[in-house]
N, C-alpha and C. Protein backbone atom coordinates (compact mmCIF):
# COMPACT_ATOMS: atom_id res chain seq x y z
N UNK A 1 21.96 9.42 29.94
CA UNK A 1 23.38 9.61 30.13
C UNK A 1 23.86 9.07 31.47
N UNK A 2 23.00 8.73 32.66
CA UNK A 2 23.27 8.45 33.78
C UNK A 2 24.14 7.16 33.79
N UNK A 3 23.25 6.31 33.13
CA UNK A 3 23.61 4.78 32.72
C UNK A 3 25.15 4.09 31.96
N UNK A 4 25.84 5.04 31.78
CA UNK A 4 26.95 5.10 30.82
C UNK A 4 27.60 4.86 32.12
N UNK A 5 28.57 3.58 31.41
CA UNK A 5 29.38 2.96 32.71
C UNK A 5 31.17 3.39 31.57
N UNK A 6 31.74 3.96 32.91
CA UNK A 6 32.76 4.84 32.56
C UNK A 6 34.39 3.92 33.16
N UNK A 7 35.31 3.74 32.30
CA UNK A 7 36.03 2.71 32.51
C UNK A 7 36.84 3.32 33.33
N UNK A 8 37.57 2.92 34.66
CA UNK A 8 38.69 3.43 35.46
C UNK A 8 39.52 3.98 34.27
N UNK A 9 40.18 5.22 34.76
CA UNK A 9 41.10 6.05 34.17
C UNK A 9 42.74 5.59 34.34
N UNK A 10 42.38 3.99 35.64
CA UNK A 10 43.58 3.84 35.82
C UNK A 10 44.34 2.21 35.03
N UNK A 11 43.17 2.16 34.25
CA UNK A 11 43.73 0.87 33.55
C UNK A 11 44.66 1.27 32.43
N UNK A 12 45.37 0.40 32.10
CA UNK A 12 46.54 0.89 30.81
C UNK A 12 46.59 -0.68 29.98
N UNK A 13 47.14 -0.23 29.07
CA UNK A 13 47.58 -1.33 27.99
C UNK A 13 48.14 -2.40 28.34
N UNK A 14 48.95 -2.01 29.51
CA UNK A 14 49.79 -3.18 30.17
C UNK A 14 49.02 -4.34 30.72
N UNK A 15 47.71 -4.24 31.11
CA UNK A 15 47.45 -5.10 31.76
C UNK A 15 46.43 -5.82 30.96
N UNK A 16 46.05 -5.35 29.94
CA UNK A 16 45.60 -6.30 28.82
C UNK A 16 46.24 -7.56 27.85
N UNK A 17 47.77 -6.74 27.91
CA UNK A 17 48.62 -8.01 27.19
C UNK A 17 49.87 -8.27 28.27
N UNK A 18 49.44 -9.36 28.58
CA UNK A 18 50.65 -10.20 29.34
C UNK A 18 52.01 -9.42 28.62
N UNK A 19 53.02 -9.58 29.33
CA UNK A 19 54.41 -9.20 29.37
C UNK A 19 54.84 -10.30 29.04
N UNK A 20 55.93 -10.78 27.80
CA UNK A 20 56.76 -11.94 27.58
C UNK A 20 55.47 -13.04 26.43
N UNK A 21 55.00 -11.87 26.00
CA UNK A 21 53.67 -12.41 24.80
C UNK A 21 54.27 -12.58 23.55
N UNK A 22 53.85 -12.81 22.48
CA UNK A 22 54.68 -12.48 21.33
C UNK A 22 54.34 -11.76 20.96
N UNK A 23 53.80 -10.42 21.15
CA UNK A 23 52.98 -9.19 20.69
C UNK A 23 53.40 -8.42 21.81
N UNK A 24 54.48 -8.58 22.45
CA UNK A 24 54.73 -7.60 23.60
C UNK A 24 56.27 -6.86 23.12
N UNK A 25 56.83 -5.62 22.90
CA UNK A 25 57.51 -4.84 22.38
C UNK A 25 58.85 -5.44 22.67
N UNK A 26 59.14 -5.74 23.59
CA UNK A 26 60.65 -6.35 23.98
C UNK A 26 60.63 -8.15 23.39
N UNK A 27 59.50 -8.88 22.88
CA UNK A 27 59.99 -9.96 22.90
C UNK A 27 60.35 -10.53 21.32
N UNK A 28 61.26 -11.50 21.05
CA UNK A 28 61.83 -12.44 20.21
C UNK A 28 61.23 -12.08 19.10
N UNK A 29 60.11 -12.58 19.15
CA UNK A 29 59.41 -13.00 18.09
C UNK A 29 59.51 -11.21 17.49
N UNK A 30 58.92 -10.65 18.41
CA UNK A 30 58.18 -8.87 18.52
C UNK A 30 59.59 -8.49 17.41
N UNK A 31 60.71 -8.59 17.85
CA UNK A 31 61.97 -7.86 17.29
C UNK A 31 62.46 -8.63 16.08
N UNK A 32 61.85 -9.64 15.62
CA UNK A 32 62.25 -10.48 14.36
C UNK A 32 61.39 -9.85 13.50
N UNK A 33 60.03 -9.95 13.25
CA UNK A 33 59.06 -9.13 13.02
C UNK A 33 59.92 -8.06 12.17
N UNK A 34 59.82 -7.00 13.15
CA UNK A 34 60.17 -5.73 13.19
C UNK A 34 61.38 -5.72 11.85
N UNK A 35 62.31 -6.46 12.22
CA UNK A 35 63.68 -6.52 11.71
C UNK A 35 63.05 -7.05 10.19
N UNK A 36 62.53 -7.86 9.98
CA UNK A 36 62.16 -8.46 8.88
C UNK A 36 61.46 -7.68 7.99
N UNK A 37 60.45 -6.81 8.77
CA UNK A 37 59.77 -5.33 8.21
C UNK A 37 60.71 -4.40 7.39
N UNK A 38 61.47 -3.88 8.36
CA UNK A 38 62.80 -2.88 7.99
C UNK A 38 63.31 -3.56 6.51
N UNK A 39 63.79 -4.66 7.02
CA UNK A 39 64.32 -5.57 5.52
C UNK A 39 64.11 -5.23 4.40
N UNK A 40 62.53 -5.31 4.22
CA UNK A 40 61.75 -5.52 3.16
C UNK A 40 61.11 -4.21 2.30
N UNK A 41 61.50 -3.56 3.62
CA UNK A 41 60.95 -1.90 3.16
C UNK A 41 62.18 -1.32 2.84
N UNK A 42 63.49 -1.74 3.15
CA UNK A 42 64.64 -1.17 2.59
C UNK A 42 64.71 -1.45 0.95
N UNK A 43 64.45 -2.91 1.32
CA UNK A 43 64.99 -3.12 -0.51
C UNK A 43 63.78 -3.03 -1.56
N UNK A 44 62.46 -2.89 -1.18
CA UNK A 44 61.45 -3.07 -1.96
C UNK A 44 60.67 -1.38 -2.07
N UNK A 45 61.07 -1.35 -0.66
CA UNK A 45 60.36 0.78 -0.52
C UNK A 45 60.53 1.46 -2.00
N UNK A 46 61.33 2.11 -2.50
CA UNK A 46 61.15 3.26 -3.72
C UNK A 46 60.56 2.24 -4.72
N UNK A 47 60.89 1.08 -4.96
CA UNK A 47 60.46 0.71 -6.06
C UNK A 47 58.81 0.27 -5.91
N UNK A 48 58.26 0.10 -4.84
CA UNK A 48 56.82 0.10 -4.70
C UNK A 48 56.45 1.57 -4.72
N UNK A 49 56.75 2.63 -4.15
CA UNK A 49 56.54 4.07 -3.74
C UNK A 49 56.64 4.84 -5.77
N UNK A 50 57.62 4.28 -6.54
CA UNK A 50 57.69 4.28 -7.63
C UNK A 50 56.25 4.26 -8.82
N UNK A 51 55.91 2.62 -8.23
CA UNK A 51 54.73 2.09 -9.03
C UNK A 51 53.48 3.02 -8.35
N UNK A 52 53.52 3.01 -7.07
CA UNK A 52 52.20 3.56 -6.22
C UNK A 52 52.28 5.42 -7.37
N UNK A 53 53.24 5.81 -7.30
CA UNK A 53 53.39 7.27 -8.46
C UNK A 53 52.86 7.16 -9.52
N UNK A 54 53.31 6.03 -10.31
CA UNK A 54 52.84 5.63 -11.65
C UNK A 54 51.14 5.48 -12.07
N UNK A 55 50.86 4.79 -10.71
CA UNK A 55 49.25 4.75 -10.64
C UNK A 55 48.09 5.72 -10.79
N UNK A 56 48.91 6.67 -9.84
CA UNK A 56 47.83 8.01 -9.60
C UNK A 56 47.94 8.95 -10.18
């Protein structure tokens, strides 16, 4: 157990993904995504959630 190398408590997420990435929460791409998600789950949601009922 000595040997167990223990990661600073002070690293965070932030400094793994660059800021202004396309995988970073505020950017372009990040909020088209997102928006395009919503879209698709608006008009397609009950009627998949429907079939997924029908299945089981």
């Amino acid at each position: 157990m000595e040997n167990i190398k223990h990661e600073s408590e002070h690293l965070t997420e932030k400094e793994f993904i660059p800021k202004g990435t396309a995988c970073s929460s505020g950017s372009k791409a990040y909020n088209t995504f997102i928006n395009t998600i919503v879209s698709v789950v608006e008009k397609y949601g009950a009627e998949i959630l429907e079939e997924i009922d029908c299945a089981v």
